[in-house]
C-alpha atoms as a PDB file:
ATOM      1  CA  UNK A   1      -2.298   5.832  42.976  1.00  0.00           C
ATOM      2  CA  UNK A   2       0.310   2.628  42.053  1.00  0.00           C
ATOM      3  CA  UNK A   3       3.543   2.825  43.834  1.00  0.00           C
ATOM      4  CA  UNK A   4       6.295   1.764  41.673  1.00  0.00           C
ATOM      5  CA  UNK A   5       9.730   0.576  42.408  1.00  0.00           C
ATOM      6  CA  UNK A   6      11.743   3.487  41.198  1.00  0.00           C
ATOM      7  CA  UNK A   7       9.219   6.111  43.426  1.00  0.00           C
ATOM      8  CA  UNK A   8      10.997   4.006  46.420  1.00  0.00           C
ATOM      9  CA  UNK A   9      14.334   4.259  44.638  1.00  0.00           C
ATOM     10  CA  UNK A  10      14.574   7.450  43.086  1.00  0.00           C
ATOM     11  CA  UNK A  11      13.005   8.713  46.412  1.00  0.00           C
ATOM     12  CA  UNK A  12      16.359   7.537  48.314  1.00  0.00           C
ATOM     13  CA  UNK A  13      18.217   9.856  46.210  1.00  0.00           C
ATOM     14  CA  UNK A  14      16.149  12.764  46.108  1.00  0.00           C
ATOM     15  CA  UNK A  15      16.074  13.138  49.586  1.00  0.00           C
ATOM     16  CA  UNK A  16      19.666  13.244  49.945  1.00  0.00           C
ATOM     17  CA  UNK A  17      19.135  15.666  47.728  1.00  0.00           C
ATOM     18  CA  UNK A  18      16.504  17.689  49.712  1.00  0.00           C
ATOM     19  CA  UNK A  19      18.590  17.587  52.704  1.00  0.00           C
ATOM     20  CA  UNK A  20      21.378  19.481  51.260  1.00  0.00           C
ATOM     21  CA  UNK A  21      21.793  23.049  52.825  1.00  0.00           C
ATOM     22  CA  UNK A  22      21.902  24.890  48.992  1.00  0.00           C
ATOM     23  CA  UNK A  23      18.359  22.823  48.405  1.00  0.00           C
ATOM     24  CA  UNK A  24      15.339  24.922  47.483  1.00  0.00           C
ATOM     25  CA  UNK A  25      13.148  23.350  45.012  1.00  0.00           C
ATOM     26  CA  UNK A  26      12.766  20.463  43.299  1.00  0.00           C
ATOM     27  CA  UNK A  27      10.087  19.061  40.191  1.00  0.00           C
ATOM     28  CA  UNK A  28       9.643  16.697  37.784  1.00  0.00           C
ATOM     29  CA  UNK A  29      11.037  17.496  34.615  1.00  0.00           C
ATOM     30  CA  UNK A  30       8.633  17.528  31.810  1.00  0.00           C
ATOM     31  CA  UNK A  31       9.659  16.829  28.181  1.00  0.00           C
ATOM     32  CA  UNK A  32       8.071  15.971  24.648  1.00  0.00           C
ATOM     33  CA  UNK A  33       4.841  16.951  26.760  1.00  0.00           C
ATOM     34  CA  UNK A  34       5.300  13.943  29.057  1.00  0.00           C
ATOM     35  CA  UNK A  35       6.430  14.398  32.779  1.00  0.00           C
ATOM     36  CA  UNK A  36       9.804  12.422  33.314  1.00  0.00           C
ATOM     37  CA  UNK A  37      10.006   8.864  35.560  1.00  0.00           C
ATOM     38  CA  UNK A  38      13.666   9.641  35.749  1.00  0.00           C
ATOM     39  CA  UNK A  39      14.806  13.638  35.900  1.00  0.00           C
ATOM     40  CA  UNK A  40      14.445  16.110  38.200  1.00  0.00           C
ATOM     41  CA  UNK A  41      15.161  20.038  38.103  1.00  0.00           C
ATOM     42  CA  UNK A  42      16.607  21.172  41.007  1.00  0.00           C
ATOM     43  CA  UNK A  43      16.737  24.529  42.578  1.00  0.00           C
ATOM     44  CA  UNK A  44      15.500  25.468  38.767  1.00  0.00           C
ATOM     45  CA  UNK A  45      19.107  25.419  37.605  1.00  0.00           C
ATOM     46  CA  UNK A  46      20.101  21.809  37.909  1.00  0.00           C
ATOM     47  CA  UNK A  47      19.061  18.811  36.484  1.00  0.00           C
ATOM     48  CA  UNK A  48      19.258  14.753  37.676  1.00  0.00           C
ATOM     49  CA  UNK A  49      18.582  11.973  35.680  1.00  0.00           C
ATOM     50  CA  UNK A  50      18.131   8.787  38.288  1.00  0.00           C
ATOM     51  CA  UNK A  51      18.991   5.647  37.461  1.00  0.00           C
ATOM     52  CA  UNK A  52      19.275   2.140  39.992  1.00  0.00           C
ATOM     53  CA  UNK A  53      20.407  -1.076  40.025  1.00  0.00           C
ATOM     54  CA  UNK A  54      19.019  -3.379  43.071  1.00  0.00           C
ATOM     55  CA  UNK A  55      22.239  -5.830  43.507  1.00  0.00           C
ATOM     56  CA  UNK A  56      25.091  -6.313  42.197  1.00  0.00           C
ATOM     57  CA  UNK A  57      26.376  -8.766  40.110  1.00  0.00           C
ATOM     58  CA  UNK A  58      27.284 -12.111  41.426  1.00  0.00           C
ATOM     59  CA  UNK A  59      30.317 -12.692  39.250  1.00  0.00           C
ATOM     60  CA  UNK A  60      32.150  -8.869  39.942  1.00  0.00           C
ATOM     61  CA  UNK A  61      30.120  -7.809  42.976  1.00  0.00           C
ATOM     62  CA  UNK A  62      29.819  -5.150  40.690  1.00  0.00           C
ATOM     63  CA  UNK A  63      26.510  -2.596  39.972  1.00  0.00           C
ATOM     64  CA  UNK A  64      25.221  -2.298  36.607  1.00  0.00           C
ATOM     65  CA  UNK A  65      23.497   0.697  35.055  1.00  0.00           C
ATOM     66  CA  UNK A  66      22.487   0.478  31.522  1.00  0.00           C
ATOM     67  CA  UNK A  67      22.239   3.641  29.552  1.00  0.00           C
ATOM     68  CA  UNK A  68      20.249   3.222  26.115  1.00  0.00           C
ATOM     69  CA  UNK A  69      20.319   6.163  23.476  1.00  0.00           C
ATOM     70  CA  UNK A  70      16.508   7.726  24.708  1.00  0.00           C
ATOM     71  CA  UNK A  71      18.412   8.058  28.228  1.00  0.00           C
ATOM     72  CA  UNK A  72      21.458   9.921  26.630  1.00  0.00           C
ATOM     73  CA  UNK A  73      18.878  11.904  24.920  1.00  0.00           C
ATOM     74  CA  UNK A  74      17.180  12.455  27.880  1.00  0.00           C
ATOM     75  CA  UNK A  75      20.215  13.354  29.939  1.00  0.00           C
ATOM     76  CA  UNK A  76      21.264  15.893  27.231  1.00  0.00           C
ATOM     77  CA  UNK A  77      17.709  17.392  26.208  1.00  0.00           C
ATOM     78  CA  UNK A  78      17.396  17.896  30.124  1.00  0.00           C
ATOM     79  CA  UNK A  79      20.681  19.911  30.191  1.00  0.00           C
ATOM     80  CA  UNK A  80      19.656  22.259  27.563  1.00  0.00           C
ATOM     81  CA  UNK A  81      16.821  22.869  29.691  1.00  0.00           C
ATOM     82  CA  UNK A  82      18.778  23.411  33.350  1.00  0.00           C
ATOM     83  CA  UNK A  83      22.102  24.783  32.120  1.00  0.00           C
ATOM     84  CA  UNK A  84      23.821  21.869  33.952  1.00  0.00           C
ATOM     85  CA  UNK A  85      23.040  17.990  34.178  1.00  0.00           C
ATOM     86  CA  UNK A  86      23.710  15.141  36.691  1.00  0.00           C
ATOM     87  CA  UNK A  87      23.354  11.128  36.599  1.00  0.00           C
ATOM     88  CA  UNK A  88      22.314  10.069  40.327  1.00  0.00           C
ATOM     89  CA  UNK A  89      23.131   6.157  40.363  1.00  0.00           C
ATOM     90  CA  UNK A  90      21.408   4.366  43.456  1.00  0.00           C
ATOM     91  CA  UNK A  91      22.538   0.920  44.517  1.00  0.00           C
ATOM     92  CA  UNK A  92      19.907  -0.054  46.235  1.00  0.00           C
ATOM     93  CA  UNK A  93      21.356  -3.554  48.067  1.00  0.00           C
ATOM     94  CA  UNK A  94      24.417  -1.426  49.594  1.00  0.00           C
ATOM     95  CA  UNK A  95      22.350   1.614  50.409  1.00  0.00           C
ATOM     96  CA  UNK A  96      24.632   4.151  48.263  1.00  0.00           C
ATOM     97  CA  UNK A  97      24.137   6.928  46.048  1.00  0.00           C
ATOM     98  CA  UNK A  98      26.769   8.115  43.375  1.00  0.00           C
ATOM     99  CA  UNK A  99      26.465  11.156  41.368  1.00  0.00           C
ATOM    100  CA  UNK A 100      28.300  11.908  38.258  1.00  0.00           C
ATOM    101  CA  UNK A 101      28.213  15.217  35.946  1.00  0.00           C
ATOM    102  CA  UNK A 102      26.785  14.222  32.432  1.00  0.00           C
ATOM    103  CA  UNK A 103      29.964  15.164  30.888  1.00  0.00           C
ATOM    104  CA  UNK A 104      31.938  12.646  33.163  1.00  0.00           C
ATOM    105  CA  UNK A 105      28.938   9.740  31.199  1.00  0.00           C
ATOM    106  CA  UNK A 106      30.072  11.481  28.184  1.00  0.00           C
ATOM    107  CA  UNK A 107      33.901  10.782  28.847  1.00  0.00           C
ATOM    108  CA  UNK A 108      33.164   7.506  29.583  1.00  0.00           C
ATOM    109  CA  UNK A 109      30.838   6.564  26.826  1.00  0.00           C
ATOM    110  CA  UNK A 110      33.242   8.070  24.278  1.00  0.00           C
ATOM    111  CA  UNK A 111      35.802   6.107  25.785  1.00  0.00           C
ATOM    112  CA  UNK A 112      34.107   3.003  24.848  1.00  0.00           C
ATOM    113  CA  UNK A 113      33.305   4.392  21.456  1.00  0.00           C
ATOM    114  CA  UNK A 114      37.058   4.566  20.929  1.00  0.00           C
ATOM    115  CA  UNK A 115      38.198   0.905  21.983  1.00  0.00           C
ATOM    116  CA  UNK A 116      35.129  -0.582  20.342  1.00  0.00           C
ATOM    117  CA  UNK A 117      35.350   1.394  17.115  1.00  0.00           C
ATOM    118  CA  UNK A 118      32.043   2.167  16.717  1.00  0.00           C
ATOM    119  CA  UNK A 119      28.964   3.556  18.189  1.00  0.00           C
ATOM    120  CA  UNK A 120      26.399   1.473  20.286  1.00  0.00           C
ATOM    121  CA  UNK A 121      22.726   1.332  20.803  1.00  0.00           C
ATOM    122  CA  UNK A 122      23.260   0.935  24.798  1.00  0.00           C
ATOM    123  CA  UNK A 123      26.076   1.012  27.125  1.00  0.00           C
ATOM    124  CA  UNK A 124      27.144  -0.107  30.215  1.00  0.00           C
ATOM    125  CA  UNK A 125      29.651   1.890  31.680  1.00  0.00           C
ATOM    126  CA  UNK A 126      32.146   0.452  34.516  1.00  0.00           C
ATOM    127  CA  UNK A 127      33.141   2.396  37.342  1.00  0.00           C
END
């Protein structure tokens, strides 16, 4: 079986996950029939969408995670299943992990939606 970059990646942040005392369970979440590259149900009531950027950028020193419309529908469709939803954001260069509720995305992307007057077909939120 191939090992892909995001198995190493997404790996990072599901064991931080895993090592949590409240940790029971965790699988891939299957949807449209397909299992999921990217989210994870956890303890059967939670759900993770994982994204990573390897290094930052060399203007802002900044990490950039680009969220298209099939993640957003991800991200939400996975909430409807779990109850509640999570973006896990691994920067893989400075060995962190950031986690952010899918409504704090949501903030942010309607934020953007705001100043730009209009909708997008991706975004790139800033931190």
């Amino acid at each position: 079986m191939k090992i892909n970059d995001d198995h190493f990646y997404h790996g990072a942040a599901l064991i931080q996950i895993a090592e949590h005392l409240q940790f029971t369970a965790i699988k891939a979440v299957t949807a449209d029939g397909r299992v999921s590259r990217s989210s994870f149900l956890v303890n059967n009531d939670i759900a993770v969408f994982l994204k990573y950027a390897e290094k930052p950028t060399k203007t802002f020193n900044e990490y950039v995670f680009t969220f298209y419309l099939d993640h957003l529908d991800e991200i939400e469709r996975i909430e409807q299943k779990a109850g509640k939803a999570f973006v896990a954001l691994v920067c893989i260069q400075a060995r962190q992990i950031c986690c952010i509720s899918r409504d704090e995305l949501t903030d942010i992307i309607e934020e953007r939606k705001r100043a730009k007057g209009s909708a997008e077909d991706r975004y790139t939120p800033y931190w």
